[in-house]
PDB file of N, CA and C in Angstrom:
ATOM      1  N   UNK A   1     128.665 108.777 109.479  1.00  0.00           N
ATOM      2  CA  UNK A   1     128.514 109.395 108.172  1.00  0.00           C
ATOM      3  C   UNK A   1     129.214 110.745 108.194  1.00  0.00           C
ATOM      4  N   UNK A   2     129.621 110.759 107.195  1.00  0.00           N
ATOM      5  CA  UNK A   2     131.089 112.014 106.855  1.00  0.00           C
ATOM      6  C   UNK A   2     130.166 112.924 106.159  1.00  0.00           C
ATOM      7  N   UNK A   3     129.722 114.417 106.483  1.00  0.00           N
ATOM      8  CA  UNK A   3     128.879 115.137 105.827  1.00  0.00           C
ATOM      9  C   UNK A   3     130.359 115.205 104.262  1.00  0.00           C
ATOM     10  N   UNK A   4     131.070 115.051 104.449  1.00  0.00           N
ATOM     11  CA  UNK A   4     131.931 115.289 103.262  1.00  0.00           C
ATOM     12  C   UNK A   4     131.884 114.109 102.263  1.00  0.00           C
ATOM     13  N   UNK A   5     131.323 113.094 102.904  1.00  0.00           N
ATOM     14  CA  UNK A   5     131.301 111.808 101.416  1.00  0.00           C
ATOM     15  C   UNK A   5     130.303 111.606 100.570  1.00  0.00           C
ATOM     16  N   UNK A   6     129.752 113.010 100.811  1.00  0.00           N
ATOM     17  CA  UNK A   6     128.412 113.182  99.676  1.00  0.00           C
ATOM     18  C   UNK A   6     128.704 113.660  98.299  1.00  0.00           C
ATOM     19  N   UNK A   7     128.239 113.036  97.688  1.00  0.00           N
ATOM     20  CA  UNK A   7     128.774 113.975  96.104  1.00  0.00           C
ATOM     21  C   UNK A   7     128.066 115.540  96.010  1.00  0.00           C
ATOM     22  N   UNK A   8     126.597 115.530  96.493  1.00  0.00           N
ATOM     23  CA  UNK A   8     125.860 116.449  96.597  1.00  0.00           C
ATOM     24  C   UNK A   8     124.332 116.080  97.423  1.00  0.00           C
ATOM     25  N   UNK A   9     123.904 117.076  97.383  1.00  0.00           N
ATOM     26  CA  UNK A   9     122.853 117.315  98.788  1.00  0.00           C
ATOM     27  C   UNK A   9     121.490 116.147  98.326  1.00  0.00           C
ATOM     28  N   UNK A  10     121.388 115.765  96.872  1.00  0.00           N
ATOM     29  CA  UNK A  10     120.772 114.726  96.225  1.00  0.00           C
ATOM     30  C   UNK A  10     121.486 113.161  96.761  1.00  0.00           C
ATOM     31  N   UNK A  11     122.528 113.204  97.230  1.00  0.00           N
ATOM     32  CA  UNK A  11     123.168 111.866  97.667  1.00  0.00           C
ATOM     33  C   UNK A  11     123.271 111.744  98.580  1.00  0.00           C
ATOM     34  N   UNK A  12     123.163 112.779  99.018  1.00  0.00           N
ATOM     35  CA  UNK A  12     123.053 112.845 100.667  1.00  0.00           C
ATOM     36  C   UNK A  12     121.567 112.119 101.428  1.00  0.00           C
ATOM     37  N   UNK A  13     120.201 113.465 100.482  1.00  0.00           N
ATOM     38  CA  UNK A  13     119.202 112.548 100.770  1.00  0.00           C
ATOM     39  C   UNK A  13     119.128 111.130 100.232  1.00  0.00           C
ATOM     40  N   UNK A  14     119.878 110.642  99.528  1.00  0.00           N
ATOM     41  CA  UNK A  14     119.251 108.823  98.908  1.00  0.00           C
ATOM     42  C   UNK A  14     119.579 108.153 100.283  1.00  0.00           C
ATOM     43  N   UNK A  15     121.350 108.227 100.298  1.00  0.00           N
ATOM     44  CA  UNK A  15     122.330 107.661 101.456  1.00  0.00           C
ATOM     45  C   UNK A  15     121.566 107.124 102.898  1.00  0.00           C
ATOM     46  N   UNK A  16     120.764 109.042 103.576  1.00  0.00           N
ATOM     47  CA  UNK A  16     120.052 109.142 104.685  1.00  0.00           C
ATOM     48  C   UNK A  16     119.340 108.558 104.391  1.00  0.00           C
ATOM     49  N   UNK A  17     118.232 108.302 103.378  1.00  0.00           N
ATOM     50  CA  UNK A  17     116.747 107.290 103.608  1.00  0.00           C
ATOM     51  C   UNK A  17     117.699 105.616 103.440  1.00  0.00           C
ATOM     52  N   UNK A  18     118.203 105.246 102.741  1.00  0.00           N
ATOM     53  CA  UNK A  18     119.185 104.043 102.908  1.00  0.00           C
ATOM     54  C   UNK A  18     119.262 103.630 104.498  1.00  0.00           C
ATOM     55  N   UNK A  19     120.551 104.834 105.091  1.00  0.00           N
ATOM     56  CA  UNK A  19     120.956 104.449 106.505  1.00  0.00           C
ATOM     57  C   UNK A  19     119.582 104.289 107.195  1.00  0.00           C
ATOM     58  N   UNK A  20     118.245 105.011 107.142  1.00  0.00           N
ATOM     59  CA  UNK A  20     117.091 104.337 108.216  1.00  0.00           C
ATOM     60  C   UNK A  20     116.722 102.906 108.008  1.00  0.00           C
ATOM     61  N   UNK A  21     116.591 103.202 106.692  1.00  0.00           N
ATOM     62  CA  UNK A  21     115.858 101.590 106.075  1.00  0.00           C
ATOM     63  C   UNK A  21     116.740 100.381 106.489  1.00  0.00           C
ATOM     64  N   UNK A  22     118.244 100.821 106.197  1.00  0.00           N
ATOM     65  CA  UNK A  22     119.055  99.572 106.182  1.00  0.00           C
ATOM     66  C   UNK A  22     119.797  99.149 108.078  1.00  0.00           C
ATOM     67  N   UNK A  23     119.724 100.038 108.436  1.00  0.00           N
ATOM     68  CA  UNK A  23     120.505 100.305 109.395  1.00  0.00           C
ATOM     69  C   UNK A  23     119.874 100.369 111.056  1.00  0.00           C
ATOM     70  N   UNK A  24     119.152 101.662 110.597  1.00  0.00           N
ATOM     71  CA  UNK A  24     118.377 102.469 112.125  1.00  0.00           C
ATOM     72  C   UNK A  24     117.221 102.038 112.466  1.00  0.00           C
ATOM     73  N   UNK A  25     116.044 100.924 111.130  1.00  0.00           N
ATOM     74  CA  UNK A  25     115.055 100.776 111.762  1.00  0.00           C
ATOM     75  C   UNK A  25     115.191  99.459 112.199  1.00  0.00           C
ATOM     76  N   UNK A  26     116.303  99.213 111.456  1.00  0.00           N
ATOM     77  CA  UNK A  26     116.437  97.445 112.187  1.00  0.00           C
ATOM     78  C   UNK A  26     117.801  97.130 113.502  1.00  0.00           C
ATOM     79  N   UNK A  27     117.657  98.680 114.176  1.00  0.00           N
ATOM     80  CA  UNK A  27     118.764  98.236 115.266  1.00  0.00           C
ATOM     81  C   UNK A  27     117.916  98.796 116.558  1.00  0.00           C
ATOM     82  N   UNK A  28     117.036 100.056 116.309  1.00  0.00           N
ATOM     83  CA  UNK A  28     116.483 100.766 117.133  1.00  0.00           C
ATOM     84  C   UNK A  28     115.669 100.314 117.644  1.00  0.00           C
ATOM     85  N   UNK A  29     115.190 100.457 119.006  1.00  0.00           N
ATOM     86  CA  UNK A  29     114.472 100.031 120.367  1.00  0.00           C
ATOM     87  C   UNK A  29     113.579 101.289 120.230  1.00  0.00           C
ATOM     88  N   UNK A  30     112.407 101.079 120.574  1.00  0.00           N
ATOM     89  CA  UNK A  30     111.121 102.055 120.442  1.00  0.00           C
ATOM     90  C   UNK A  30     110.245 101.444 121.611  1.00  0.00           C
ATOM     91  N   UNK A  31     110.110 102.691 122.480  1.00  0.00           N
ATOM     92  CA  UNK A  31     109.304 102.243 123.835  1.00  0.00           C
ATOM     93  C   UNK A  31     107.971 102.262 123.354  1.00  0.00           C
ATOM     94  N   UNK A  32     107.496 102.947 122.613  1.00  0.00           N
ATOM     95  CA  UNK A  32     105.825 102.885 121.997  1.00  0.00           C
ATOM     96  C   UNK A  32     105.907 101.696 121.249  1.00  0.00           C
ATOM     97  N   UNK A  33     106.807 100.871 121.039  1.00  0.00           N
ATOM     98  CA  UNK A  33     106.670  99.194 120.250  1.00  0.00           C
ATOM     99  C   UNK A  33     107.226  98.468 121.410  1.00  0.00           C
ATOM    100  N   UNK A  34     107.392  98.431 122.243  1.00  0.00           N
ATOM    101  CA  UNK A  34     107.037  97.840 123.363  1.00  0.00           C
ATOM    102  C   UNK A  34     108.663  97.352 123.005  1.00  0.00           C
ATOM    103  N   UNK A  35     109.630  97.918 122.720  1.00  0.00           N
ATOM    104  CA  UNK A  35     110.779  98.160 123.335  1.00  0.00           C
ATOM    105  C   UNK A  35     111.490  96.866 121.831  1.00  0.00           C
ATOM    106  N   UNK A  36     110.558  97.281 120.682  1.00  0.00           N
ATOM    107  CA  UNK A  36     111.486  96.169 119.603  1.00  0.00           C
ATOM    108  C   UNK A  36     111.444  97.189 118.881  1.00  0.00           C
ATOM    109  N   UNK A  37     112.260  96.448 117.568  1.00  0.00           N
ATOM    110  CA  UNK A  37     112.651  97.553 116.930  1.00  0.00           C
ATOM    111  C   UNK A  37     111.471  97.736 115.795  1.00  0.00           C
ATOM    112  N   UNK A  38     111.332  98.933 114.831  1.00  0.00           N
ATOM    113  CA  UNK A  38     110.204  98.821 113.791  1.00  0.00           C
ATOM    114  C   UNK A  38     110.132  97.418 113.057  1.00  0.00           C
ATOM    115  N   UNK A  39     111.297  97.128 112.409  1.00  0.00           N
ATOM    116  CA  UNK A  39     111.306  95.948 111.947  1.00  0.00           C
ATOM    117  C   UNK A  39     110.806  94.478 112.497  1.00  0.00           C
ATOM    118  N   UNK A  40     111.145  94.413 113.623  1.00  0.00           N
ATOM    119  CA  UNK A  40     110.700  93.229 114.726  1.00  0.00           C
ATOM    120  C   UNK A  40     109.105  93.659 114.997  1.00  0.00           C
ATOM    121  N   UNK A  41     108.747  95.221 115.248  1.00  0.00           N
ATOM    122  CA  UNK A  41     107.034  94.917 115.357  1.00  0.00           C
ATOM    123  C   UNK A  41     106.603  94.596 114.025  1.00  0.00           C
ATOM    124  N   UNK A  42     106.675  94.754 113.056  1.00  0.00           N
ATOM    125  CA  UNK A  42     106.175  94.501 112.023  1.00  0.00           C
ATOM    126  C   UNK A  42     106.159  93.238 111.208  1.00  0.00           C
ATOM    127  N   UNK A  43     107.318  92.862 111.750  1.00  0.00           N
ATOM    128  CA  UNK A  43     107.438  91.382 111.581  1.00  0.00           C
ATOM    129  C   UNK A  43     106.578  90.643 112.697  1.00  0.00           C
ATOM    130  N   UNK A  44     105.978  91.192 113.911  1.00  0.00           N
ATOM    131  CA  UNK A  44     105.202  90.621 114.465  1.00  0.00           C
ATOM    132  C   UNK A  44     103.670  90.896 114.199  1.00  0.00           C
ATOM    133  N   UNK A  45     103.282  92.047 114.152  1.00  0.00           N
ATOM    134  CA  UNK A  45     102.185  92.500 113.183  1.00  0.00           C
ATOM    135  C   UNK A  45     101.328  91.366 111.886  1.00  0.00           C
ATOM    136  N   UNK A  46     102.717  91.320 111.277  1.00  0.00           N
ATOM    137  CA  UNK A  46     102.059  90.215 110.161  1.00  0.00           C
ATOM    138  C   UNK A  46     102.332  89.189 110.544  1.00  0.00           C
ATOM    139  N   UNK A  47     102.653  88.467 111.505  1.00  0.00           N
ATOM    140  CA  UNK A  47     102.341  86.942 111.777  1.00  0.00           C
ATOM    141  C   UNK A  47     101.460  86.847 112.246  1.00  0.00           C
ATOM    142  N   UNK A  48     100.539  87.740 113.337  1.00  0.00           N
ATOM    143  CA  UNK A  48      99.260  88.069 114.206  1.00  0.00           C
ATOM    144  C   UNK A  48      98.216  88.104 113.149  1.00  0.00           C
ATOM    145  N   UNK A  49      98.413  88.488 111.666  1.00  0.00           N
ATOM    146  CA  UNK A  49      97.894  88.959 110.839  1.00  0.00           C
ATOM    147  C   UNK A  49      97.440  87.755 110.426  1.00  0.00           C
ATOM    148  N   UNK A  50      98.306  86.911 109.731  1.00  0.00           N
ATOM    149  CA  UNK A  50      98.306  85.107 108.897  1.00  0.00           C
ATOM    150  C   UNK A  50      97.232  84.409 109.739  1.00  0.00           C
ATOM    151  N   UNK A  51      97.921  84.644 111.461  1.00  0.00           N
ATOM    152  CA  UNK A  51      97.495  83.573 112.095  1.00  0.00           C
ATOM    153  C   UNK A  51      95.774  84.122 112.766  1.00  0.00           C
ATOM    154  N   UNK A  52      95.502  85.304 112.861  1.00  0.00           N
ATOM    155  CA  UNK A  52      94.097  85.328 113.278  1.00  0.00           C
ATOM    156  C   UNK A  52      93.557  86.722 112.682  1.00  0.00           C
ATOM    157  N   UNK A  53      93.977  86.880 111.073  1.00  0.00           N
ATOM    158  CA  UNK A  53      93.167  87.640 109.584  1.00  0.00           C
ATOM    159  C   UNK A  53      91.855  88.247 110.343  1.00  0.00           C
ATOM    160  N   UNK A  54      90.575  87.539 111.175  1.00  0.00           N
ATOM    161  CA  UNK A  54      89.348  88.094 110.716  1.00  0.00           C
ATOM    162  C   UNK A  54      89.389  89.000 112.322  1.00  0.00           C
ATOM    163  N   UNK A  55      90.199  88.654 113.392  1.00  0.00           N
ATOM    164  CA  UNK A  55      90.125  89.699 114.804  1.00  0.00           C
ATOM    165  C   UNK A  55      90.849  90.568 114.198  1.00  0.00           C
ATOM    166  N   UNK A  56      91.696  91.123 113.698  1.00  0.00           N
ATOM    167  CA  UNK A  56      92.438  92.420 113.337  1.00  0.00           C
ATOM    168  C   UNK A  56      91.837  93.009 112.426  1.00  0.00           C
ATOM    169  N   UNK A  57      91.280  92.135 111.418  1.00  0.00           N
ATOM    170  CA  UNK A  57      90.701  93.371 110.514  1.00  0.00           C
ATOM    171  C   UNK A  57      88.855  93.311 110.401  1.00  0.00           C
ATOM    172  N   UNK A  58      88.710  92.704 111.244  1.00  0.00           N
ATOM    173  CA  UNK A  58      87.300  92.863 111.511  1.00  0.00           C
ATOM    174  C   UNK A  58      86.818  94.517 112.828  1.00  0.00           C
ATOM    175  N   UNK A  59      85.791  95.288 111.693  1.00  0.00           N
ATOM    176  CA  UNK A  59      85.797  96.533 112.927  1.00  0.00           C
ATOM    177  C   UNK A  59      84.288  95.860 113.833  1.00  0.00           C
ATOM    178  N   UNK A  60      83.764  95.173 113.562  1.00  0.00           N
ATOM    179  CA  UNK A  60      82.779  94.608 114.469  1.00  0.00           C
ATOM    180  C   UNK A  60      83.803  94.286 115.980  1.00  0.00           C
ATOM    181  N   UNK A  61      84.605  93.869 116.097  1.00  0.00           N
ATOM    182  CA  UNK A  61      85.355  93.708 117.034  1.00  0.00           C
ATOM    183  C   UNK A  61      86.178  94.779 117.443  1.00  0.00           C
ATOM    184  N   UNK A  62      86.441  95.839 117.083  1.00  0.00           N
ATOM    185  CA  UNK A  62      87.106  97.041 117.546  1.00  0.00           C
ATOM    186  C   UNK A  62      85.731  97.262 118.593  1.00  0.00           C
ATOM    187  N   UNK A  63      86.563  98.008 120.089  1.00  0.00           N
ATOM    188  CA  UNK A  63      86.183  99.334 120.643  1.00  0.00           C
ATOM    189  C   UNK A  63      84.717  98.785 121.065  1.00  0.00           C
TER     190      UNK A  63
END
């Protein structure tokens, strides 16, 4: 990214939240997600979610 291909500092911020969303959270490796990217835990998150609903969101079972 060319700090010069901004029209102004308003396009700049849209662009930057774009490049995370489109780009950085779906390429990046995160050792606190056990080395996938945000997108890949979260896509694993909600399949854990479908497939066993009442252990995740039940707090009788927390702790």
């Amino acid at each position: 990214m060319d700090g010069l291909a901004h029209r102004d500092i308003d396009d700049a911020t849209t662009r930057i939240g774009e490049f995370i969303e489109v780009v950085y959270n779906r390429q990046r490796l995160h050792s606190a997600l056990n080395y996938l990217s945000p997108d890949a835990y979260e896509t694993g998150v909600m399949q854990l979610r479908q497939k066993t609903p009442n252990a995740i969101h039940n707090k009788e079972n927390c702790c």
